[in-house]
C-alpha atoms as a PDB file:
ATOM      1  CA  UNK A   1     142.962 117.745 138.895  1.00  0.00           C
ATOM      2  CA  UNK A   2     139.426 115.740 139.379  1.00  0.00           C
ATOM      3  CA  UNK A   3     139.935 112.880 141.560  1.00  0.00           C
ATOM      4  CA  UNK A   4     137.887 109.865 140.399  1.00  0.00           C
ATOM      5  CA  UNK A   5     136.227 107.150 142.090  1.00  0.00           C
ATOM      6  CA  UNK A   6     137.912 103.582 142.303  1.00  0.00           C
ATOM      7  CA  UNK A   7     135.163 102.477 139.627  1.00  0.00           C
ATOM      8  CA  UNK A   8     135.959 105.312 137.458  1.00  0.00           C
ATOM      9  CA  UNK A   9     139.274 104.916 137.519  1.00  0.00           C
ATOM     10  CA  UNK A  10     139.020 101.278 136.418  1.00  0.00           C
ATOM     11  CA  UNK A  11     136.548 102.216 133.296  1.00  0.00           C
ATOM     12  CA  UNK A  12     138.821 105.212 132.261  1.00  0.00           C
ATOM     13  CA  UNK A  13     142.116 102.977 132.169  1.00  0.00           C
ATOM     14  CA  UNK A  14     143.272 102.373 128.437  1.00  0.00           C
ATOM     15  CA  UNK A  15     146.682 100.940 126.984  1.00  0.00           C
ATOM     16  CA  UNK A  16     148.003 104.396 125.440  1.00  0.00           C
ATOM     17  CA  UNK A  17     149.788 103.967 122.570  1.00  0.00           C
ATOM     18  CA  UNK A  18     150.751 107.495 122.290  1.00  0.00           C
ATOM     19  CA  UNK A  19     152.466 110.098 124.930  1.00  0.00           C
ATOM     20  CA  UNK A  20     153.104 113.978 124.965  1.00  0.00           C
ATOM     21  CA  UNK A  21     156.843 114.668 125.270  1.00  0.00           C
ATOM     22  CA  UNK A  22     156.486 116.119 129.059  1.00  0.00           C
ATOM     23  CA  UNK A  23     158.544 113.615 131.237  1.00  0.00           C
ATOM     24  CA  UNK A  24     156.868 111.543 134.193  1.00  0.00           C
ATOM     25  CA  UNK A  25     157.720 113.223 137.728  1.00  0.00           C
ATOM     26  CA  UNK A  26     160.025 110.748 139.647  1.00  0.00           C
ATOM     27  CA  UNK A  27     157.570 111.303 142.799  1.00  0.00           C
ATOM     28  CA  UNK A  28     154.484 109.983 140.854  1.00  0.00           C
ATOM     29  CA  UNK A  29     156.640 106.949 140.023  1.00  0.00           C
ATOM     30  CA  UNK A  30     157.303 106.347 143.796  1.00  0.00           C
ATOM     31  CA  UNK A  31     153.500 106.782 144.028  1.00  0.00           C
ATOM     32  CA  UNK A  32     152.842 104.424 141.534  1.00  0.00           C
ATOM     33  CA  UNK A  33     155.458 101.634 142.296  1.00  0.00           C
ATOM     34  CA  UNK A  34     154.477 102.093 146.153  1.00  0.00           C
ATOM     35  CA  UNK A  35     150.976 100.864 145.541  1.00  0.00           C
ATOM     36  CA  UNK A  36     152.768  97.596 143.849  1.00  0.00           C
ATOM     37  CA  UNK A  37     154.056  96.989 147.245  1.00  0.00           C
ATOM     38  CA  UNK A  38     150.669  96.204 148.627  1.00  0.00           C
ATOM     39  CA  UNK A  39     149.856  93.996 146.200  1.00  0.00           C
ATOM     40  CA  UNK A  40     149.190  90.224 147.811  1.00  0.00           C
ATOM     41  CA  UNK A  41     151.463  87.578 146.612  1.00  0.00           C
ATOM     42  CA  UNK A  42     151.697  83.981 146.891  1.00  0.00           C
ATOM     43  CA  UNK A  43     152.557  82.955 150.738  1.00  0.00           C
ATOM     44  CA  UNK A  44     153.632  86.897 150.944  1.00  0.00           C
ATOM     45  CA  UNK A  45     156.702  86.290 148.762  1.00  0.00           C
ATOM     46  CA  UNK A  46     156.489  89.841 147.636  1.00  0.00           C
ATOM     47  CA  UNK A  47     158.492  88.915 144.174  1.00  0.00           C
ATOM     48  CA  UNK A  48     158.715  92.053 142.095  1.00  0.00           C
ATOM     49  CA  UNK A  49     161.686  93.864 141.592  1.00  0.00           C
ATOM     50  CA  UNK A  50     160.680  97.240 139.088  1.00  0.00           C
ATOM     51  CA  UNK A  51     163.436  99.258 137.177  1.00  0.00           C
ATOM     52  CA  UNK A  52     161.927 102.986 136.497  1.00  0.00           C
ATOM     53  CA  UNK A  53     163.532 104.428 133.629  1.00  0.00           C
ATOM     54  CA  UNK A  54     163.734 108.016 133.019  1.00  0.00           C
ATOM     55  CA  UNK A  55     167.104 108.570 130.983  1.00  0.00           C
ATOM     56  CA  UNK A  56     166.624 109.922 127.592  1.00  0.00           C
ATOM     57  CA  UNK A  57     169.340 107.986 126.330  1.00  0.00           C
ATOM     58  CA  UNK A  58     168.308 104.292 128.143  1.00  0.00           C
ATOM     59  CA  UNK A  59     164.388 105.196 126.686  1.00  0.00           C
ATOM     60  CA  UNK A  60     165.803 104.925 123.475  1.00  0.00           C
ATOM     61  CA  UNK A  61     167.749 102.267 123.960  1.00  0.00           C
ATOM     62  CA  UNK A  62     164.578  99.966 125.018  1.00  0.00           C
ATOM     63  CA  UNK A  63     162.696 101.722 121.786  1.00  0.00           C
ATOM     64  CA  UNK A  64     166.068 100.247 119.885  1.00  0.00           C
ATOM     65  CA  UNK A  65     166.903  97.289 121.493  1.00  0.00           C
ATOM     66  CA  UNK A  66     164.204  96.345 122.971  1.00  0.00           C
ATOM     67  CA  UNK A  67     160.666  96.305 120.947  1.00  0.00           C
ATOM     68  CA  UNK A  68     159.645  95.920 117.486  1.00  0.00           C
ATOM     69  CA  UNK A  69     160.590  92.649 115.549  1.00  0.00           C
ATOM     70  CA  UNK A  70     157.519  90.705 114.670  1.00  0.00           C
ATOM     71  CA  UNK A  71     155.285  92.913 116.713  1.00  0.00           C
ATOM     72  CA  UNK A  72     155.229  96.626 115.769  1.00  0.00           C
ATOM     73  CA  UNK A  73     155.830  98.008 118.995  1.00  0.00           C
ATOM     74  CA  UNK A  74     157.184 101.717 116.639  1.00  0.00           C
ATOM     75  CA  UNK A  75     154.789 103.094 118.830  1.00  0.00           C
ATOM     76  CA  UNK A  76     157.046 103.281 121.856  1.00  0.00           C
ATOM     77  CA  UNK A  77     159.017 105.927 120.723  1.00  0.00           C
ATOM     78  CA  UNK A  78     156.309 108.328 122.141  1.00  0.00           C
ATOM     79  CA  UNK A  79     156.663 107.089 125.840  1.00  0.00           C
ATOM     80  CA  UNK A  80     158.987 109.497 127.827  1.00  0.00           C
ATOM     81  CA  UNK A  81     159.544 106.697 130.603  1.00  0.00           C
ATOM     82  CA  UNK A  82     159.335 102.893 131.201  1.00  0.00           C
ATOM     83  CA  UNK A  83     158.640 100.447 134.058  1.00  0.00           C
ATOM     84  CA  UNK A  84     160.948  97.061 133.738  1.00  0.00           C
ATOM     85  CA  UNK A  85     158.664  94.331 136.063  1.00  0.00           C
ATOM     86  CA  UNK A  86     160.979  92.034 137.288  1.00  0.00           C
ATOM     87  CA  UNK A  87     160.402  88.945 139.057  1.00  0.00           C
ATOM     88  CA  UNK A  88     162.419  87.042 142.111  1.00  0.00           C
ATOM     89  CA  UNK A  89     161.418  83.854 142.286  1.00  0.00           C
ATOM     90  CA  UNK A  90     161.150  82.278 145.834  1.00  0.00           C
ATOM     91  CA  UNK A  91     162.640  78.231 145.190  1.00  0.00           C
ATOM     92  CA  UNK A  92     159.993  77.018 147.799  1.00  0.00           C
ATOM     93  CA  UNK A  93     156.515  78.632 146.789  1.00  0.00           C
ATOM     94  CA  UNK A  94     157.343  79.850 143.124  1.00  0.00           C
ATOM     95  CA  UNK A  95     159.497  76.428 141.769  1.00  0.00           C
ATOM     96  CA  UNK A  96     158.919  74.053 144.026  1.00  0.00           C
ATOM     97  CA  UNK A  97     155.049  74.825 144.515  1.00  0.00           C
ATOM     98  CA  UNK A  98     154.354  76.436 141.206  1.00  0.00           C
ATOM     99  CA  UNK A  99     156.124  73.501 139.392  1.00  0.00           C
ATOM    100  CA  UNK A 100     154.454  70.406 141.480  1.00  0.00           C
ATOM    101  CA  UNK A 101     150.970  72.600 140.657  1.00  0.00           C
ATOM    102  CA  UNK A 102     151.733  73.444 137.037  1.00  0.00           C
ATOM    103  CA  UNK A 103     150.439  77.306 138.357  1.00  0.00           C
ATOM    104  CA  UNK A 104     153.120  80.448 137.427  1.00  0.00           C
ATOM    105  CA  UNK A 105     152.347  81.912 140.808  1.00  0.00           C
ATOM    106  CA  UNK A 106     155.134  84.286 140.107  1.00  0.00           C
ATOM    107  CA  UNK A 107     153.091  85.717 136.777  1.00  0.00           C
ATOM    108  CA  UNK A 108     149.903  85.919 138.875  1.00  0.00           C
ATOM    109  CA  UNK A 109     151.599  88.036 142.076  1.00  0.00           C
ATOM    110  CA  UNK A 110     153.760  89.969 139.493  1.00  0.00           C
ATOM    111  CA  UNK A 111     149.974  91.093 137.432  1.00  0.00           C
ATOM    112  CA  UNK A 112     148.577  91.406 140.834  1.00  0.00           C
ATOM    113  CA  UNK A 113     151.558  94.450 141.272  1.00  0.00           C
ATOM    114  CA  UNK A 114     151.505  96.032 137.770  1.00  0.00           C
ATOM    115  CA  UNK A 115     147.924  96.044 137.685  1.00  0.00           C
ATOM    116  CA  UNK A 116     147.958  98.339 141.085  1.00  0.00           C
ATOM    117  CA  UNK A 117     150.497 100.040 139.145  1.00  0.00           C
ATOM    118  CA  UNK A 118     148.362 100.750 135.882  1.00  0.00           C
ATOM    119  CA  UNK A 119     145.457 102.059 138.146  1.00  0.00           C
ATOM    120  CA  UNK A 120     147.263 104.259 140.301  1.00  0.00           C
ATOM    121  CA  UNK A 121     148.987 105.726 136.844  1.00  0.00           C
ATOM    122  CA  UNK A 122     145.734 106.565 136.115  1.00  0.00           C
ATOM    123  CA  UNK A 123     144.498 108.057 139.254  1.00  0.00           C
ATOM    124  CA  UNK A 124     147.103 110.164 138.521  1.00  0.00           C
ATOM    125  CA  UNK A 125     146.359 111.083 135.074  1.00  0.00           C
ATOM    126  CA  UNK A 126     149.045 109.388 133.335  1.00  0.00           C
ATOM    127  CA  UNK A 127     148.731 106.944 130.386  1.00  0.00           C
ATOM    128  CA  UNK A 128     150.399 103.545 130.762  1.00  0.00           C
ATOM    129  CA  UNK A 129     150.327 100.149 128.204  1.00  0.00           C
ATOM    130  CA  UNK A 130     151.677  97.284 129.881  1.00  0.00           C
ATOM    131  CA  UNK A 131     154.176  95.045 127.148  1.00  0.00           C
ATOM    132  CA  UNK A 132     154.572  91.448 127.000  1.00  0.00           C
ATOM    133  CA  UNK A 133     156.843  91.182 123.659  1.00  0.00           C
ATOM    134  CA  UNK A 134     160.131  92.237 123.892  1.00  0.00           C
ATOM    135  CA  UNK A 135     163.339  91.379 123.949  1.00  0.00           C
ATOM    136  CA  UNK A 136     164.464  89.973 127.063  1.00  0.00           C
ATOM    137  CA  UNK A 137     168.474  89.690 126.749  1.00  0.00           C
ATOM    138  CA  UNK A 138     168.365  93.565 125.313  1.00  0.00           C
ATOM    139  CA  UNK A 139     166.493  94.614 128.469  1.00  0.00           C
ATOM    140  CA  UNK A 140     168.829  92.761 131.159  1.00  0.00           C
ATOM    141  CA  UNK A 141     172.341  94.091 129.422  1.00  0.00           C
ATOM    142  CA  UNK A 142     170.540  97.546 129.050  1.00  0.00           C
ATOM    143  CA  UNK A 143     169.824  97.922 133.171  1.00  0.00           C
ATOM    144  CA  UNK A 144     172.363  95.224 134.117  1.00  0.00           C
ATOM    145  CA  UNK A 145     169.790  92.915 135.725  1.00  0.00           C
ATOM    146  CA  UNK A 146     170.880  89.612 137.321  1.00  0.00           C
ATOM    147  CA  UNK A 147     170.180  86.419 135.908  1.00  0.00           C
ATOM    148  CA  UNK A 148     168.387  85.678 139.484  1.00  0.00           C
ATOM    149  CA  UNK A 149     165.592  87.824 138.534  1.00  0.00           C
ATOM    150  CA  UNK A 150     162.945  87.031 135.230  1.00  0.00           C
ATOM    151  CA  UNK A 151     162.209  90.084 133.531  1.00  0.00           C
ATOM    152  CA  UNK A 152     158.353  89.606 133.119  1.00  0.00           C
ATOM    153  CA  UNK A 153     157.371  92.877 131.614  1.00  0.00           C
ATOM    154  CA  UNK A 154     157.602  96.404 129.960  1.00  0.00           C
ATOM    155  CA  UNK A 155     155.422  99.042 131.049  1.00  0.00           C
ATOM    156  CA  UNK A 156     155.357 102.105 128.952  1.00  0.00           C
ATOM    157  CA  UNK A 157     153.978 105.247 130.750  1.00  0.00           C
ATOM    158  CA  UNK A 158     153.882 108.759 130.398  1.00  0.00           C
ATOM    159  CA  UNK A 159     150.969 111.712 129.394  1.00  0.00           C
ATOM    160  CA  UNK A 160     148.284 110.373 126.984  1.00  0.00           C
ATOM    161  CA  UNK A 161     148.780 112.234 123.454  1.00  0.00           C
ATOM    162  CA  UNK A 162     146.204 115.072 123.162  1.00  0.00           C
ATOM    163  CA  UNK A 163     146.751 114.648 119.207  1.00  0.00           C
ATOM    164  CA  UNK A 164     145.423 110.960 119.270  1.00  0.00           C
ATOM    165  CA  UNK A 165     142.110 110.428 120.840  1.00  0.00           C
ATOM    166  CA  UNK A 166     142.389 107.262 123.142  1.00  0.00           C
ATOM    167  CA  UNK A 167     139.138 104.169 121.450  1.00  0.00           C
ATOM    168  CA  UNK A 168     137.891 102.249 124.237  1.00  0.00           C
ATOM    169  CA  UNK A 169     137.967  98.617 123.366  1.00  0.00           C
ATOM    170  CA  UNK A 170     134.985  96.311 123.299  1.00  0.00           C
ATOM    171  CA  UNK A 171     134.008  94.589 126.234  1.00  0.00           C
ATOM    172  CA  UNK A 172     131.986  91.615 126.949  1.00  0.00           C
ATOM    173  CA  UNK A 173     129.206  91.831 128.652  1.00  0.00           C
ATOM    174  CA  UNK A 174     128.673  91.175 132.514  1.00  0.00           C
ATOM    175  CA  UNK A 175     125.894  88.194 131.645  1.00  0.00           C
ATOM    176  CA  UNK A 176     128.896  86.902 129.295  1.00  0.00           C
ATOM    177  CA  UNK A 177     131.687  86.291 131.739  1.00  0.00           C
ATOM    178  CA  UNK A 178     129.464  85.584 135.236  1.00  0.00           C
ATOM    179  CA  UNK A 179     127.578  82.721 135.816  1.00  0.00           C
ATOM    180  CA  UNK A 180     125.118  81.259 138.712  1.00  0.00           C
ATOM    181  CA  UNK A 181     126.154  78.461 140.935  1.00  0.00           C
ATOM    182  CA  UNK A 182     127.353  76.262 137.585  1.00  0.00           C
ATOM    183  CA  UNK A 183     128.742  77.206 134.427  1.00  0.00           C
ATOM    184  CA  UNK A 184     126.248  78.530 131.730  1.00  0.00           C
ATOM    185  CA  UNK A 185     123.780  79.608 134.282  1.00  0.00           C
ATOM    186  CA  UNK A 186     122.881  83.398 133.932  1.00  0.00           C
ATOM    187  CA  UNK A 187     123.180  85.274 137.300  1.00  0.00           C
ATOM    188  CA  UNK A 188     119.409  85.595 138.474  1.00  0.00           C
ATOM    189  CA  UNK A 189     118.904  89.535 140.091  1.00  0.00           C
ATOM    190  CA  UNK A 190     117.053  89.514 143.351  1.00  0.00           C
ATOM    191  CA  UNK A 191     113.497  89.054 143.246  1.00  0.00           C
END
């Protein structure tokens, strides 16, 4: 397999939306979820709590249970696994700080993790779409996960489909999103 560089891998990674049958090896989810561990979190509170989910039968059950409603998620059927992102919320820094500064600290160090996780699925040639709409209660009877813990996300992964030809999506441009020393202000290139 071609190893990429850290920029390549970042280009290449796409929310697949359709997966080859062949199941994900358990050790490339340790890899995966082990790079999650590094990620930095909000006064080290280290929040996230991930479910991998392998079974047959329990992949179905999230495809039942678990997605569609208003948002088509029929696409889900295709993924041979799933990653359930969980949160554990520390009182002090994710309540008690998060609340008195109206900031979801929690959401920021849990898309800190999943984000390591979505690259290093990638370095490893897997396929991965991270899912925000689903249904919550389904998901916690499903795996049996305590009330203590906020389910934050889904994360479908698996082989990208060699039948369906993964679009990139449009991307703003660099001089779009980065500005000079005050908003507006188009970032001047040496001289």
């Amino acid at each position: 397999m071609k190893k990429f560089s850290f920029d390549e891998i970042i280009i290449k990674r796409r929310s697949v939306r359709a997966y080859e049958k062949e199941a994900v090896p358990n050790e490339s989810l340790r890899q995966i979820i082990e790079t999650a561990r590094f990620a930095p979190s909000a006064h080290n509170t280290q929040p996230w709590r991930f479910v991998a989910v392998t079974d047959k039968q329990k992949v179905s059950m999230i495809f039942a249970k678990a997605l569609g409603g208003i948002v088509s998620n029929s696409w889900g059927e295709t993924a041979p696994a799933f990653i359930v992102a969980c949160a554990k919320k520390s009182f002090l820094v994710h309540i008690l700080a998060g609340g008195v500064k109206r900031i979801p600290y929690h959401y920021l160090d849990m898309g800190t993790a999943i984000e390591h996780i979505l690259l290093k699925a990638a370095e490893l040639g897997l396929g991965t779409c991270w899912i925000g709409w689903f249904n919550e209660r389904a998901v916690r009877s499903i795996f049996s996960i305590p009330r203590a813990l906020e389910i934050v996300s889904l994360i479908a992964i698996g082989y990208p489909s060699q039948q369906k030809e993964q679009q990139p999506r449009a991307k703003l441009k660099l001089d779009d999103i980065l500005f000079w020393n005050r908003y507006g202000e188009p970032l001047k290139s040496d001289e």
